[in-house]
PDB file of N, CA and C in Angstrom:
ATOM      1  N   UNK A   1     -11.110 -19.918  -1.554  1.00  0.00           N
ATOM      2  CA  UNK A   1     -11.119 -18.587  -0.980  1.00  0.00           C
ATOM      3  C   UNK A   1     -11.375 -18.690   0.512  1.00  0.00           C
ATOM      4  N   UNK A   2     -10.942 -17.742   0.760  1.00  0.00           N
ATOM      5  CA  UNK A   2     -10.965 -17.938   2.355  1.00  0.00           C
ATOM      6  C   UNK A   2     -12.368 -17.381   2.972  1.00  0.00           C
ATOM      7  N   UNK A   3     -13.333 -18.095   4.080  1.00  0.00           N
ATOM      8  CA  UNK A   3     -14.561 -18.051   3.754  1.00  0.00           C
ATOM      9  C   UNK A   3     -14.667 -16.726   5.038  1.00  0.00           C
ATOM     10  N   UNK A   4     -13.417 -15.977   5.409  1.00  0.00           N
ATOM     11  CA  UNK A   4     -14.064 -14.537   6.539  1.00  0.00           C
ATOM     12  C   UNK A   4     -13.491 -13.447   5.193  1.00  0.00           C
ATOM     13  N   UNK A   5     -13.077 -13.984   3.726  1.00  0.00           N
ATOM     14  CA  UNK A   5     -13.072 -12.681   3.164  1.00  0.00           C
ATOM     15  C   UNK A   5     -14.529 -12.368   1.741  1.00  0.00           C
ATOM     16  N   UNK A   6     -15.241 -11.676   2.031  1.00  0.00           N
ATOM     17  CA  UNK A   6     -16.689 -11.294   1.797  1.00  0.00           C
ATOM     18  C   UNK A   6     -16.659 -10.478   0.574  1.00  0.00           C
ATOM     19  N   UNK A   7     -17.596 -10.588  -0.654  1.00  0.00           N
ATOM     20  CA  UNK A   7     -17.853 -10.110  -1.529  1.00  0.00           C
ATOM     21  C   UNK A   7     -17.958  -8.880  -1.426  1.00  0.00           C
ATOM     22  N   UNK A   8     -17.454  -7.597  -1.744  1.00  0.00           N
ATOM     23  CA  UNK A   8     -17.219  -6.173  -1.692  1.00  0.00           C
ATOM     24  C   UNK A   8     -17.670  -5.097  -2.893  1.00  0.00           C
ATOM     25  N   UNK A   9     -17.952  -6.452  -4.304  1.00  0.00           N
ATOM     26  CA  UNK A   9     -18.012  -5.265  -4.838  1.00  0.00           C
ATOM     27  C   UNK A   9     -19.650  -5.485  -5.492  1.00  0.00           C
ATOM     28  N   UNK A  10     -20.284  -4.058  -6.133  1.00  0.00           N
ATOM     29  CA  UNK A  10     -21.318  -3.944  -6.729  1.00  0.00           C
ATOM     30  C   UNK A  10     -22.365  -4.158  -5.100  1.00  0.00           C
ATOM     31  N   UNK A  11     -22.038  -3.517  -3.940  1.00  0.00           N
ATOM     32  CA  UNK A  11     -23.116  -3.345  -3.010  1.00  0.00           C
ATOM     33  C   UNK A  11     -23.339  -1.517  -2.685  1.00  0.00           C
ATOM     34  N   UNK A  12     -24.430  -1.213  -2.729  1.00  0.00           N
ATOM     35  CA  UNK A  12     -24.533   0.451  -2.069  1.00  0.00           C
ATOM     36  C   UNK A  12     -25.402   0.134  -0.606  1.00  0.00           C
ATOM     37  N   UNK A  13     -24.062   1.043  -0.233  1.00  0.00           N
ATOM     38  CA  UNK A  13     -23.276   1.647  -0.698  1.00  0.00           C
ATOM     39  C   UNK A  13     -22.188   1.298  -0.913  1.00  0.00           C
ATOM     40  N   UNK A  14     -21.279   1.578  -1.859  1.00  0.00           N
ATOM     41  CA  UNK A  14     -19.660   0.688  -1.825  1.00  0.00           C
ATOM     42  C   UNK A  14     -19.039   0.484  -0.547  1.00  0.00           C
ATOM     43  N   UNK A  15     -18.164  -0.421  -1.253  1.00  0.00           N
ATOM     44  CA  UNK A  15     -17.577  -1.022   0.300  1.00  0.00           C
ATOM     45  C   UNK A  15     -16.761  -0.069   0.514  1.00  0.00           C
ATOM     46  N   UNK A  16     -16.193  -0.242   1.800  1.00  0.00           N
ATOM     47  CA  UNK A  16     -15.374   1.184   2.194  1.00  0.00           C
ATOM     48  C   UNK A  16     -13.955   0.745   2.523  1.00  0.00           C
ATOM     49  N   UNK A  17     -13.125   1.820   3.050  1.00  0.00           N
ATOM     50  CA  UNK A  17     -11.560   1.178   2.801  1.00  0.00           C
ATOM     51  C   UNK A  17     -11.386   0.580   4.300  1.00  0.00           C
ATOM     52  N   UNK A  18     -12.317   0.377   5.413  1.00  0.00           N
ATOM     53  CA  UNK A  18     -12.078  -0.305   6.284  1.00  0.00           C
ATOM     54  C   UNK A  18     -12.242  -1.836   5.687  1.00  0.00           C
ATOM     55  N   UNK A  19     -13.415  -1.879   5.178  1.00  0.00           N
ATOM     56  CA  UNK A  19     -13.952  -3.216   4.256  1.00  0.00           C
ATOM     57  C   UNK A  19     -13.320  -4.157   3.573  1.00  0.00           C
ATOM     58  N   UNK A  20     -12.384  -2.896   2.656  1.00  0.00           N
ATOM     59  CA  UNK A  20     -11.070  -3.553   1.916  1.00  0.00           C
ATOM     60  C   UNK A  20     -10.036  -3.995   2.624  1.00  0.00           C
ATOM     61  N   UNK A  21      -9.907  -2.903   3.470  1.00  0.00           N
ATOM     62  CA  UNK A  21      -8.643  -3.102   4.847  1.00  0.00           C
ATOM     63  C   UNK A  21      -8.392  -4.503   5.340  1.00  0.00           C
ATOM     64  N   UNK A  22      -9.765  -4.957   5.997  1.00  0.00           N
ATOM     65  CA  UNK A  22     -10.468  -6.003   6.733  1.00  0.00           C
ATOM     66  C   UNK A  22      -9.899  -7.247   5.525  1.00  0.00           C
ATOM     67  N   UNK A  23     -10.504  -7.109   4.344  1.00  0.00           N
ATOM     68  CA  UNK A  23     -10.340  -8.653   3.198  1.00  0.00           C
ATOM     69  C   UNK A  23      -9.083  -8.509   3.264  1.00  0.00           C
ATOM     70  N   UNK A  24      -8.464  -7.645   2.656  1.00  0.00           N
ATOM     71  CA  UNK A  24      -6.878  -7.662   2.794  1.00  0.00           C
ATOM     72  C   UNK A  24      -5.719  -8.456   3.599  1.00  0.00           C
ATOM     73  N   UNK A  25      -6.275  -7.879   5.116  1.00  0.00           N
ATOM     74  CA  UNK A  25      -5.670  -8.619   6.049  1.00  0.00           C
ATOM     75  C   UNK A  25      -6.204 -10.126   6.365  1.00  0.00           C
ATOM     76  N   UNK A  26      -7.441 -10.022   6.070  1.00  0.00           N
ATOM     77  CA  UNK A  26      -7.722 -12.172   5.936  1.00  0.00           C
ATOM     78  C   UNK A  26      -6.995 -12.871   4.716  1.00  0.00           C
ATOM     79  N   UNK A  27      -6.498 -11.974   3.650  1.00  0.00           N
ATOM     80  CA  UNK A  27      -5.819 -12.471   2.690  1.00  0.00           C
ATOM     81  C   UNK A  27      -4.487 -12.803   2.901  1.00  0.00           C
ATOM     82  N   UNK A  28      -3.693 -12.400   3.803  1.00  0.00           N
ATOM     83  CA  UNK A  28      -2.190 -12.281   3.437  1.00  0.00           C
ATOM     84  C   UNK A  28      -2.359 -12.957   5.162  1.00  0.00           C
ATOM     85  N   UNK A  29      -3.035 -12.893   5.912  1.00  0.00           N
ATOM     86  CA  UNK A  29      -2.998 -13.982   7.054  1.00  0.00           C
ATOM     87  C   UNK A  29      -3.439 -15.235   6.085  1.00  0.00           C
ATOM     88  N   UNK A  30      -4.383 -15.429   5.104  1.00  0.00           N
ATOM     89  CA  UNK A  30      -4.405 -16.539   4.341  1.00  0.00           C
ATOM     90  C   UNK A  30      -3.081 -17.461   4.369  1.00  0.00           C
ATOM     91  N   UNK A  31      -2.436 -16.617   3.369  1.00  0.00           N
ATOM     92  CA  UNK A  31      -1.452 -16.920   2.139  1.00  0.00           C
ATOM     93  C   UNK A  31      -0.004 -17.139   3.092  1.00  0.00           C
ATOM     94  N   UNK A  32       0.147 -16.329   4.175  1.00  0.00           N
ATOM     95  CA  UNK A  32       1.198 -16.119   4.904  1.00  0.00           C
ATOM     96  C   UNK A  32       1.133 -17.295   5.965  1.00  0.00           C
ATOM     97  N   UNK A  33       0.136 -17.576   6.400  1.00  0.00           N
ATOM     98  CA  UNK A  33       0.183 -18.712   7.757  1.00  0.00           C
ATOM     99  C   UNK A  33       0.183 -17.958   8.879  1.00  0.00           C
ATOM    100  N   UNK A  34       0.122 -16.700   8.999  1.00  0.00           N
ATOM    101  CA  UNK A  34       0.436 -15.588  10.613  1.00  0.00           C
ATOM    102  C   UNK A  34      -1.227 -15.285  10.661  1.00  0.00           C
ATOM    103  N   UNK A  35      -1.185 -15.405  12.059  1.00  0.00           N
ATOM    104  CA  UNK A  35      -2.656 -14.853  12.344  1.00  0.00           C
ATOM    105  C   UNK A  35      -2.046 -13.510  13.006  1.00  0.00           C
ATOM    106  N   UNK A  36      -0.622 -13.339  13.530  1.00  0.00           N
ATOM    107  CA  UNK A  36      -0.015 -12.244  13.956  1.00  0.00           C
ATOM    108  C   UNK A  36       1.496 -12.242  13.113  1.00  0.00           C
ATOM    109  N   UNK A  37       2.448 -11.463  12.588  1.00  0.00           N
ATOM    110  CA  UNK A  37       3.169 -12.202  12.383  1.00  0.00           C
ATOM    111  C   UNK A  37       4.356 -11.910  13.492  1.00  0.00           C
ATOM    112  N   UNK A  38       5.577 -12.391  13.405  1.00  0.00           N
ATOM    113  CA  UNK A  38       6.669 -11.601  14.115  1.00  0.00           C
ATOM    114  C   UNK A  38       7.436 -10.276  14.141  1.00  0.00           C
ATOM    115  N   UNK A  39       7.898 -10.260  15.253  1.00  0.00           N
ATOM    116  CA  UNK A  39       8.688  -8.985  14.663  1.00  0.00           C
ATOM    117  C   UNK A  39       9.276  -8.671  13.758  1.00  0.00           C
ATOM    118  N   UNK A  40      10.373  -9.448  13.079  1.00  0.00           N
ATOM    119  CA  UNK A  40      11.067  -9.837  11.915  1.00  0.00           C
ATOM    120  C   UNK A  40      10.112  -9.809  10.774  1.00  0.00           C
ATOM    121  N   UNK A  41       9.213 -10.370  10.934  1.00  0.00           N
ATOM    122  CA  UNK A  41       8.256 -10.228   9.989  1.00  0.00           C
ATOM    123  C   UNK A  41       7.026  -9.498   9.770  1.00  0.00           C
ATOM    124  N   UNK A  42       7.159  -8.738  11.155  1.00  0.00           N
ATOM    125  CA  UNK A  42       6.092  -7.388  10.805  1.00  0.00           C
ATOM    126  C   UNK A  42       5.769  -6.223   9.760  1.00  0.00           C
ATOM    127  N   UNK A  43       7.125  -5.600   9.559  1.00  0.00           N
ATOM    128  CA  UNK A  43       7.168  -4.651   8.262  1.00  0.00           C
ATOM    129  C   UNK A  43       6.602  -5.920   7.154  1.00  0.00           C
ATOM    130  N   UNK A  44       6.981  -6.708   6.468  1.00  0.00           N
ATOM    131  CA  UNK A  44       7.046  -7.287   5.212  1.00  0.00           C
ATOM    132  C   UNK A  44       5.347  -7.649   5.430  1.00  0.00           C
ATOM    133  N   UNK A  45       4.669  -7.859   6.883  1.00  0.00           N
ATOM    134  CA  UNK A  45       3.272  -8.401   6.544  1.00  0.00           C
ATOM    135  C   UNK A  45       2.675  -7.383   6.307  1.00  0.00           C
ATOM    136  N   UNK A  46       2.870  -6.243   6.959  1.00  0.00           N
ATOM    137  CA  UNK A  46       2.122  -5.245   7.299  1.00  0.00           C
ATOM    138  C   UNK A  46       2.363  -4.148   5.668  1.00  0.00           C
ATOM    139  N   UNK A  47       3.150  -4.202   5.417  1.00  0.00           N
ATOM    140  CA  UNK A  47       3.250  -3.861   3.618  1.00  0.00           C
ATOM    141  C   UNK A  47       2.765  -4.893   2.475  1.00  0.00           C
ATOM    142  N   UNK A  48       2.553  -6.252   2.608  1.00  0.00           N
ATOM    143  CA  UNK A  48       1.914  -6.799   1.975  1.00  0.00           C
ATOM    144  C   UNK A  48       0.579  -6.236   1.588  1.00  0.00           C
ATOM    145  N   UNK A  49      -0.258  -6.217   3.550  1.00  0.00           N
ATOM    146  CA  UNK A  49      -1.625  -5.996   3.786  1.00  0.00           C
ATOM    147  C   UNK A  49      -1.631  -5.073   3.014  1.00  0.00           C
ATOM    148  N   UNK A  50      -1.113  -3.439   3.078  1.00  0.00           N
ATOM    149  CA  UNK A  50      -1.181  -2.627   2.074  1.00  0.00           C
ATOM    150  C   UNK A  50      -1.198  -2.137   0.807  1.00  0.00           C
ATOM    151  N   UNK A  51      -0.216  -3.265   0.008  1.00  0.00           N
ATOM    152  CA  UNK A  51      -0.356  -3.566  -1.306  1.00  0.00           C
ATOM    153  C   UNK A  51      -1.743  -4.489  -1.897  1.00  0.00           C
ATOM    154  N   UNK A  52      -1.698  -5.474  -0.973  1.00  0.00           N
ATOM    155  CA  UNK A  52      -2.834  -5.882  -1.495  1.00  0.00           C
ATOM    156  C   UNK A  52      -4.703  -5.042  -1.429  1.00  0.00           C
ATOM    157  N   UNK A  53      -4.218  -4.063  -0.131  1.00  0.00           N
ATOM    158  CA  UNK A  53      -5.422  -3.517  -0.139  1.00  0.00           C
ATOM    159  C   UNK A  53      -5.441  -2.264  -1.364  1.00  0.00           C
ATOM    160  N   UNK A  54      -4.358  -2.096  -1.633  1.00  0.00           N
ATOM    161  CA  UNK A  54      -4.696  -1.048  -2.754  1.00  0.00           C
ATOM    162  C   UNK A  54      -4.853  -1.350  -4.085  1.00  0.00           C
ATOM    163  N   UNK A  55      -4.693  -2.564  -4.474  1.00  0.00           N
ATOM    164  CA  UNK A  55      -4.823  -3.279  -5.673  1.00  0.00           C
ATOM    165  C   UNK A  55      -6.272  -3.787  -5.444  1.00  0.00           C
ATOM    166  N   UNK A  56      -6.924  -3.800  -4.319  1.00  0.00           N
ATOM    167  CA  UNK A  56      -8.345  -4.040  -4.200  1.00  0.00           C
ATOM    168  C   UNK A  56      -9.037  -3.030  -4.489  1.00  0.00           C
ATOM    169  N   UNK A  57      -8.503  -1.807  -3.950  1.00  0.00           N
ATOM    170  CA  UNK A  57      -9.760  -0.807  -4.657  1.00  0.00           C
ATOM    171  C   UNK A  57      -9.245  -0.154  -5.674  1.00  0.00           C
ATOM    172  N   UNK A  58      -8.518  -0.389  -6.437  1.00  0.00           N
ATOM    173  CA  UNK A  58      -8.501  -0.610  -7.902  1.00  0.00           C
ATOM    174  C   UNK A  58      -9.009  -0.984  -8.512  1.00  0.00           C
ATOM    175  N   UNK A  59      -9.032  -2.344  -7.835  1.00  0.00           N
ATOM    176  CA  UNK A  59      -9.839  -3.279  -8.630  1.00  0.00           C
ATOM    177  C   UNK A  59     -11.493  -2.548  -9.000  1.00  0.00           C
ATOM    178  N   UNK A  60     -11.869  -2.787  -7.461  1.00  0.00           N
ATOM    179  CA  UNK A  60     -13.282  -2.522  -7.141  1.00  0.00           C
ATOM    180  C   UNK A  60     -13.652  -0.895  -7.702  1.00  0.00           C
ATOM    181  N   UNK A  61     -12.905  -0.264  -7.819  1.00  0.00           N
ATOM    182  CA  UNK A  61     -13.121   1.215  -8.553  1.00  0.00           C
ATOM    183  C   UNK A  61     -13.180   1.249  -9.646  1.00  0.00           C
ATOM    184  N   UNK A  62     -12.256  -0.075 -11.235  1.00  0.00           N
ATOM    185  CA  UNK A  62     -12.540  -0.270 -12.549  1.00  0.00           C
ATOM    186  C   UNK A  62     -13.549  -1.324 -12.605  1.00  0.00           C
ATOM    187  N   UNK A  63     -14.036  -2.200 -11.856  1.00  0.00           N
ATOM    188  CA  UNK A  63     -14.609  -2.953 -12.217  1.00  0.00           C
ATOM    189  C   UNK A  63     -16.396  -2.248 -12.639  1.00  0.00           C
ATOM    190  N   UNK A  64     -17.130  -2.854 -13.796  1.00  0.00           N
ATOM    191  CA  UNK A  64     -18.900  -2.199 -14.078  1.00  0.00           C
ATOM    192  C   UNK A  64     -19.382  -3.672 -13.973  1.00  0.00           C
ATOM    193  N   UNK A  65     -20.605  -3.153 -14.096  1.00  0.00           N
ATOM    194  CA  UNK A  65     -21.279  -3.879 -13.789  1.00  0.00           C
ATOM    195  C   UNK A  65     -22.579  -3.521 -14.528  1.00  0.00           C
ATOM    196  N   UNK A  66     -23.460  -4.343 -15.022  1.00  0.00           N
ATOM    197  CA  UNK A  66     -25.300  -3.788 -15.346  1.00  0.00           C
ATOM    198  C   UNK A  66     -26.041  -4.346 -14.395  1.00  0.00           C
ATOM    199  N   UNK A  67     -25.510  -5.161 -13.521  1.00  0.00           N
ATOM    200  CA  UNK A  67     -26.484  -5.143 -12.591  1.00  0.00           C
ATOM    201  C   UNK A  67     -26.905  -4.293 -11.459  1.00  0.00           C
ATOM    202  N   UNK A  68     -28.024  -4.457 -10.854  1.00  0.00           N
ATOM    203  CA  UNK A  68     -28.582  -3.435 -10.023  1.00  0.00           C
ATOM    204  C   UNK A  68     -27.876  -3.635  -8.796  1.00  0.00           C
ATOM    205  N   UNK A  69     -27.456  -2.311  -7.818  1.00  0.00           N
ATOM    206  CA  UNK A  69     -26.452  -2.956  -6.753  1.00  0.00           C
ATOM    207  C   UNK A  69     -26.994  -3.789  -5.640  1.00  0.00           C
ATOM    208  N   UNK A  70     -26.280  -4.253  -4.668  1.00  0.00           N
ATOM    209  CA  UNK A  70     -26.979  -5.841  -4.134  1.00  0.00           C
ATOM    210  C   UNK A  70     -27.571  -5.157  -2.805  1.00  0.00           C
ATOM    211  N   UNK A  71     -28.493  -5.128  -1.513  1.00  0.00           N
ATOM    212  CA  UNK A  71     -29.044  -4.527  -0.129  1.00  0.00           C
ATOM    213  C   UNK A  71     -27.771  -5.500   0.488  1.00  0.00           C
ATOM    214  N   UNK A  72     -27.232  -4.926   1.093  1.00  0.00           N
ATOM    215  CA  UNK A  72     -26.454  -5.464   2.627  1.00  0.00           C
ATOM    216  C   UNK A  72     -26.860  -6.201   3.474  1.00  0.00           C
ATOM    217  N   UNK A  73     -28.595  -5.400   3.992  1.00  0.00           N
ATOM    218  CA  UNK A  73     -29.456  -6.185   4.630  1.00  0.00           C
ATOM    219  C   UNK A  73     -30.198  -7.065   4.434  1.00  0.00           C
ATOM    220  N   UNK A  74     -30.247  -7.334   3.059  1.00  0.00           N
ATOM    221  CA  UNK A  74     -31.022  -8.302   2.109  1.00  0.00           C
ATOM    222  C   UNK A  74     -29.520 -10.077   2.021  1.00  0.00           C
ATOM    223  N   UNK A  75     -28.925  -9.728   1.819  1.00  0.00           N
ATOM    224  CA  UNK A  75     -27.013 -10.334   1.578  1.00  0.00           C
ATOM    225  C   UNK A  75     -27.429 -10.990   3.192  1.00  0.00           C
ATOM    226  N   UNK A  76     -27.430  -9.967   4.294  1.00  0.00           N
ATOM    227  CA  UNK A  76     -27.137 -10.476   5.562  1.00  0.00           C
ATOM    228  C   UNK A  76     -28.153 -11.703   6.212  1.00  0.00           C
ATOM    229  N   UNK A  77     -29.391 -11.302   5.700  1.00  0.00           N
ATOM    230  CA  UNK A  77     -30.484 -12.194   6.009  1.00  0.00           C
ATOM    231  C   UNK A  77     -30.391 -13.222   5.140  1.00  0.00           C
ATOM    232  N   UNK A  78     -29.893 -13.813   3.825  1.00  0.00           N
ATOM    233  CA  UNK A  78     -29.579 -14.669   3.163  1.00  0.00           C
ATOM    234  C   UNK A  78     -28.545 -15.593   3.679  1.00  0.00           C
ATOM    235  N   UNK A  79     -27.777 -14.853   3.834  1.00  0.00           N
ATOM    236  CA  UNK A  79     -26.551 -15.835   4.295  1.00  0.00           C
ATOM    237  C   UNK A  79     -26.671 -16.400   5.944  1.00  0.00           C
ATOM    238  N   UNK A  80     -27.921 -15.866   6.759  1.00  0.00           N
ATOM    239  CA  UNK A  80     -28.133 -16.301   8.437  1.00  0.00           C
ATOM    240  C   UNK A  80     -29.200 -17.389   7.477  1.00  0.00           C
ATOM    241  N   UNK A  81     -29.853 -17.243   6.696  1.00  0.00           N
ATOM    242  CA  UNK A  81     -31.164 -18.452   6.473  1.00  0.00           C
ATOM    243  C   UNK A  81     -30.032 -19.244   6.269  1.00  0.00           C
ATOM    244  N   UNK A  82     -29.307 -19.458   5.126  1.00  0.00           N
ATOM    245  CA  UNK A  82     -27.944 -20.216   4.637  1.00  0.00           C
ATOM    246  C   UNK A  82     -27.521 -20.913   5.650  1.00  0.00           C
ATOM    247  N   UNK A  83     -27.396 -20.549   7.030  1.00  0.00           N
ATOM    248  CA  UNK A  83     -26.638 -20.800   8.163  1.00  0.00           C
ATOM    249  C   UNK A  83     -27.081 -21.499   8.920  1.00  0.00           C
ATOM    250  N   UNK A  84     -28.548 -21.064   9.174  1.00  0.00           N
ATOM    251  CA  UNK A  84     -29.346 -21.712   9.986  1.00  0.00           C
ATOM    252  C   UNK A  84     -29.670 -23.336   8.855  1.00  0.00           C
ATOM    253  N   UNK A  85     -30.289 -23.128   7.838  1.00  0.00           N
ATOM    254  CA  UNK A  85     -30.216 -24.523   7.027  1.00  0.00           C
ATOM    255  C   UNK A  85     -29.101 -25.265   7.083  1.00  0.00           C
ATOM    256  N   UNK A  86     -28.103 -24.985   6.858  1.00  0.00           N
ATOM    257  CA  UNK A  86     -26.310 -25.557   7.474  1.00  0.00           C
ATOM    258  C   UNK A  86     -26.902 -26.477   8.704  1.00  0.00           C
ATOM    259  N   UNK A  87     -26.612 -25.486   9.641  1.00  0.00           N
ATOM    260  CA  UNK A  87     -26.113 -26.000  10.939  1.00  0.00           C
ATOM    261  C   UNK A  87     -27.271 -26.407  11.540  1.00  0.00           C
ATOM    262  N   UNK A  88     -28.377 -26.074  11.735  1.00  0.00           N
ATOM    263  CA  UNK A  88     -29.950 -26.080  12.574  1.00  0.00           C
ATOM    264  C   UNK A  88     -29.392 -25.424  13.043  1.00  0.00           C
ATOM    265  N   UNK A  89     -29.628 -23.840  12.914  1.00  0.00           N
ATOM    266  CA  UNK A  89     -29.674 -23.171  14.171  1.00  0.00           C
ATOM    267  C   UNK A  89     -31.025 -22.802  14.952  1.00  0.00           C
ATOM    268  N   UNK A  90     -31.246 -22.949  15.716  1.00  0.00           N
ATOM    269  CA  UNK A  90     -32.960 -22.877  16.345  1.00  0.00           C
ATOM    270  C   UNK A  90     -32.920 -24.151  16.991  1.00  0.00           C
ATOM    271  N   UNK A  91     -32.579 -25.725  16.460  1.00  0.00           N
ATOM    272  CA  UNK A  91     -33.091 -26.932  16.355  1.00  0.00           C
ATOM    273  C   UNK A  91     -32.332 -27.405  17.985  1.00  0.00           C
ATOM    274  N   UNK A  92     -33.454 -27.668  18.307  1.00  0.00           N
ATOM    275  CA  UNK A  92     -32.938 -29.070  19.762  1.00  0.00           C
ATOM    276  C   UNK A  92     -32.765 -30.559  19.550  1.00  0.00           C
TER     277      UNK A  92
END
């Protein structure tokens, strides 16, 4: 998986359709090889992005869950400790 597209579902508040928007387009720049694409190939990326973003909140709209939903700010501070243990961040 591509590591700038981010877990979306089961957080409150739900993710929103910029959110989806955002994974979408790291997906099909994934899969496609375009970080922009061409002209020629603008309509076909730019309708991909869209299909795939609407099959995302599909997704994310049938999917349940019993678990309790996840803090954002709790997620965000996990994954900087994560980061900092990675890389040393702080460390000289």
């Amino acid at each position: 998986m591509c590591r700038n597209i981010k877990t979306l579902f089961n957080f409150e508040p739900s993710a929103t359709d910029n959110e989806i928007q955002a994974a979408s387009l790291q997906f099909v720049r994934k899969i496609s090889g375009f970080n922009e694409p061409s002209k020629a190939n603008e309509a076909a990326f730019n309708r991909a992005v869209d299909e795939v973003a609407t099959a995302a909140r599909q997704l994310m709209d049938s999917l349940v869950t019993s678990a309790h939903p996840r803090n954002r700010e709790v997620e965000i501070e996990r994954a900087r400790a994560r980061s900092a243990k990675r890389f040393g961040v702080g460390e000289n």
